[in-house]
C-alpha atoms as a PDB file:
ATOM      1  CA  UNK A   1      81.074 125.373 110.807  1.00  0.00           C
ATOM      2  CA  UNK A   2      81.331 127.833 107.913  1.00  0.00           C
ATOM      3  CA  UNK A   3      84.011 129.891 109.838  1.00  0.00           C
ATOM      4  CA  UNK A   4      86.231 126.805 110.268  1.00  0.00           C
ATOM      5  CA  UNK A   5      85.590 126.093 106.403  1.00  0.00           C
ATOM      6  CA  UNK A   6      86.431 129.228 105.427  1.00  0.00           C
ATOM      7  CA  UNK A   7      89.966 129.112 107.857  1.00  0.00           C
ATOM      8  CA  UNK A   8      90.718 125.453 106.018  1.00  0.00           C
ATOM      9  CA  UNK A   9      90.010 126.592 102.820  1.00  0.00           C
ATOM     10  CA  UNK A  10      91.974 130.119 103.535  1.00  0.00           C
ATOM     11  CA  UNK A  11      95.222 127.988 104.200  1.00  0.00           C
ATOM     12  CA  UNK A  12      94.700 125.129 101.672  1.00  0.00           C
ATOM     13  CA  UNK A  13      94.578 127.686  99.320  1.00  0.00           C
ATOM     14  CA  UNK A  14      97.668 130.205 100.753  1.00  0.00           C
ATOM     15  CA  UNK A  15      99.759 127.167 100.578  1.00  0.00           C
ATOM     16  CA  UNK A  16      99.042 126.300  97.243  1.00  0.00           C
ATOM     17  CA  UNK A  17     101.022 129.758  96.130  1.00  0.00           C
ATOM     18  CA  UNK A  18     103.585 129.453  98.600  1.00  0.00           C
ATOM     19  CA  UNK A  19     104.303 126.227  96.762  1.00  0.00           C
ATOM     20  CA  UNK A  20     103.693 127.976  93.583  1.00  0.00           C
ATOM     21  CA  UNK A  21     106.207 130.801  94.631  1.00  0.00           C
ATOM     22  CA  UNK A  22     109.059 128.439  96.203  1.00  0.00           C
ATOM     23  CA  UNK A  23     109.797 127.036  93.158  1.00  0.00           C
ATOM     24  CA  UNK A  24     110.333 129.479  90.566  1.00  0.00           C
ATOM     25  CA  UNK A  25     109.810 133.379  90.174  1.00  0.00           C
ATOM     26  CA  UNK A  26     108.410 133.398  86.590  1.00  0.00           C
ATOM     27  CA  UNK A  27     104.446 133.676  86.028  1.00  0.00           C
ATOM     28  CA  UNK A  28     103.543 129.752  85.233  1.00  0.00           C
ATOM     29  CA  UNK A  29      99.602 129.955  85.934  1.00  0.00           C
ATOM     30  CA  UNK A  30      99.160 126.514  84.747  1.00  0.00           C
ATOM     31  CA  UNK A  31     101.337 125.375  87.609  1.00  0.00           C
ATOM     32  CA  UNK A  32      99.676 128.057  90.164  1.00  0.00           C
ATOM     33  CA  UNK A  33      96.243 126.427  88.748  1.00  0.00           C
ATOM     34  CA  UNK A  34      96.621 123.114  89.179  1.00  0.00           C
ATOM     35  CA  UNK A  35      98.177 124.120  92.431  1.00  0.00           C
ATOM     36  CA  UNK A  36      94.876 125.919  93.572  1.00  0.00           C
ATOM     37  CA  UNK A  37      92.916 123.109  91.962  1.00  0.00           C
ATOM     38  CA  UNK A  38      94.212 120.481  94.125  1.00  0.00           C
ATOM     39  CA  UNK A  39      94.252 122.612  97.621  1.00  0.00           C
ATOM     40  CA  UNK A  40      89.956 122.602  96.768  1.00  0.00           C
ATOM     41  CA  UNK A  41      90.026 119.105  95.598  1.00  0.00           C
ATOM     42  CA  UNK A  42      91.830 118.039  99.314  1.00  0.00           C
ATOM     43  CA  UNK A  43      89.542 120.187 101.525  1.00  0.00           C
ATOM     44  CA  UNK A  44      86.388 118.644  99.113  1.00  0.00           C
ATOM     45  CA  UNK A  45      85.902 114.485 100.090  1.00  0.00           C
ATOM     46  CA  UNK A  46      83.386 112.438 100.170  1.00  0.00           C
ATOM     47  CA  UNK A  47      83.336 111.811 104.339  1.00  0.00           C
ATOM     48  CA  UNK A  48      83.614 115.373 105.115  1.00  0.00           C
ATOM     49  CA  UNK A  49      80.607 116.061 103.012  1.00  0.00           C
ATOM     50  CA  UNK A  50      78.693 112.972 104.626  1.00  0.00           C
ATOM     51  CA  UNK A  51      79.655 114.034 108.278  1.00  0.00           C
ATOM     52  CA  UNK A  52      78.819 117.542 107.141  1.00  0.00           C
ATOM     53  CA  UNK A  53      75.533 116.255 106.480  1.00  0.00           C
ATOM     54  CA  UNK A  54      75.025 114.841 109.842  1.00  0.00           C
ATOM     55  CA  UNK A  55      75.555 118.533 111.286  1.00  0.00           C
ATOM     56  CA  UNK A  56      73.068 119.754 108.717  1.00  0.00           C
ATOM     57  CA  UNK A  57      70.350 116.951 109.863  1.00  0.00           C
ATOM     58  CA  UNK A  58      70.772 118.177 113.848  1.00  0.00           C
ATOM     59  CA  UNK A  59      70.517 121.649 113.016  1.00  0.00           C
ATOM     60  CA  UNK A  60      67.061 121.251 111.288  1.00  0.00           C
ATOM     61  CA  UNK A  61      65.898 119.115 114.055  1.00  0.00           C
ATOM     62  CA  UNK A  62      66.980 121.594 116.594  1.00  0.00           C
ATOM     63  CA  UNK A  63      65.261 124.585 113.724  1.00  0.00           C
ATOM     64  CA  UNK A  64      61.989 122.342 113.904  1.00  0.00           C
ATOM     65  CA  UNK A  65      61.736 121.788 117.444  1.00  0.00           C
ATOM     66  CA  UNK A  66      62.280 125.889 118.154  1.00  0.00           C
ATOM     67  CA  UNK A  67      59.388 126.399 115.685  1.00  0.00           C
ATOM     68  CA  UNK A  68      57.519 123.195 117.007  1.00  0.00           C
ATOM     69  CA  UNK A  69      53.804 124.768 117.473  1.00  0.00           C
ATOM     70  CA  UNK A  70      53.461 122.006 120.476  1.00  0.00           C
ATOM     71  CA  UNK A  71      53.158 124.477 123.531  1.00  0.00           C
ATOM     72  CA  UNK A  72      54.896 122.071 125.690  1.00  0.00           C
ATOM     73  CA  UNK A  73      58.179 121.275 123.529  1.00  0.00           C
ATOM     74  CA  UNK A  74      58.258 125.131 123.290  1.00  0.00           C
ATOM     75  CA  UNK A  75      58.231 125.254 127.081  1.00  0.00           C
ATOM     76  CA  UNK A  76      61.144 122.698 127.552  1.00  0.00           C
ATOM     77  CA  UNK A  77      63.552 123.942 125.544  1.00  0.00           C
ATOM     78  CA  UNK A  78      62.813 127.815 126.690  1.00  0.00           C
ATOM     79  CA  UNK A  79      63.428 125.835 130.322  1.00  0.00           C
ATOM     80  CA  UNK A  80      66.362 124.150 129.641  1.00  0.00           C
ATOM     81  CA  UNK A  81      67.719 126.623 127.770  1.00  0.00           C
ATOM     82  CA  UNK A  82      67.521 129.022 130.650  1.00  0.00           C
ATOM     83  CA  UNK A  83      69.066 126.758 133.050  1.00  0.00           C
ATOM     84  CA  UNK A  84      72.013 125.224 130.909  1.00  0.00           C
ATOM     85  CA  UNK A  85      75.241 127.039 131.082  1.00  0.00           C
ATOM     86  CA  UNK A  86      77.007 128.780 127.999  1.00  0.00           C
ATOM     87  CA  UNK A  87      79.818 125.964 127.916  1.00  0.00           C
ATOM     88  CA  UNK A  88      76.649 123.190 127.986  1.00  0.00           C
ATOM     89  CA  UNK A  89      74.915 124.956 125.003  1.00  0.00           C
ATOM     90  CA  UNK A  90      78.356 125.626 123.263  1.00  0.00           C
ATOM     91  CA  UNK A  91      79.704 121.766 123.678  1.00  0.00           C
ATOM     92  CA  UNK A  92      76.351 120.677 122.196  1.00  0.00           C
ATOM     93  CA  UNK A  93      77.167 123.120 119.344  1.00  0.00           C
ATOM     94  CA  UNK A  94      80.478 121.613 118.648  1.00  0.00           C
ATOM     95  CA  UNK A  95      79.607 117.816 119.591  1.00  0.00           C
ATOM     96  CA  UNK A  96      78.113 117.611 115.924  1.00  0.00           C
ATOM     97  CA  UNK A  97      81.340 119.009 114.241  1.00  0.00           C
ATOM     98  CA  UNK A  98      83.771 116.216 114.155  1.00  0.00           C
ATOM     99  CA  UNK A  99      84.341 117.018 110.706  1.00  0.00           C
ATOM    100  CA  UNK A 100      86.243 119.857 110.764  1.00  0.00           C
ATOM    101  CA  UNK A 101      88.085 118.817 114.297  1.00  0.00           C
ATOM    102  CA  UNK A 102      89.053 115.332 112.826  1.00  0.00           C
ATOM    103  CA  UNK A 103      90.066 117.802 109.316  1.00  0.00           C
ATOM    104  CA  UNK A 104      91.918 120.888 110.928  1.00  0.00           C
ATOM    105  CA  UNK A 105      94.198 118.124 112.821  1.00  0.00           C
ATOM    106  CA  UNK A 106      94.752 116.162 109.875  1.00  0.00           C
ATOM    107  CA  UNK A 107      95.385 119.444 108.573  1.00  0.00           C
ATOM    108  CA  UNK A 108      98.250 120.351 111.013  1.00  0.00           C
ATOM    109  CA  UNK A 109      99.623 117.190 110.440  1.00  0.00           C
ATOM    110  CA  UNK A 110     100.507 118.271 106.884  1.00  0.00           C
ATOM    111  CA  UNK A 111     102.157 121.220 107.864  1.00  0.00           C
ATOM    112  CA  UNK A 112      99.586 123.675 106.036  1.00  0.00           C
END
């Protein structure tokens, strides 16, 4: 999740001063400012912060059963966890980050 932040935020914020540097060739910071300010105010919403906190949730539960002192919750997950493949454990990984799919499209449909 944080990689994928970091990517948006990387390109919200290197096309902020390529619009900043299209226009004109003179040193206008306000403009380059206000520029950067909105490119953090777009990748900041309310519903990416509320789905963010959905991932957030499912990680602690995931945290809490690992460190579960029940012998026999320890024992299933070590067991599954054997037996499941890499794309299995990797797709349940993912399945909880529908934020930043549903953003990084919406993203490429601005053309950043």
């Amino acid at each position: 999740m944080a990689m994928v932040d970091g990517y948006v935020v990387a390109t919200r914020l290197s096309s902020a001063f390529k619009k900043n540097g299209s226009t004109e060739h003179n040193n206008d910071h306000t403009l380059m400012s206000s520029n950067i300010h909105q490119a953090l105010v777009d990748f900041d919403s309310k519903k990416r912060r509320k789905e963010n906190n959905v991932v957030i949730r499912k990680a602690r539960k995931y945290g809490q059963w690992w460190c579960s002192r029940n012998g026999f919750v320890r024992w299933v997950l070590r067991t599954a966890t054997k037996f499941m493949s890499g794309s299995m454990i990797f797709g349940e990984v993912l399945s909880g980050d529908k934020s930043n799919e549903q953003f990084l499209a919406a993203m490429n449909e601005d053309g950043l």
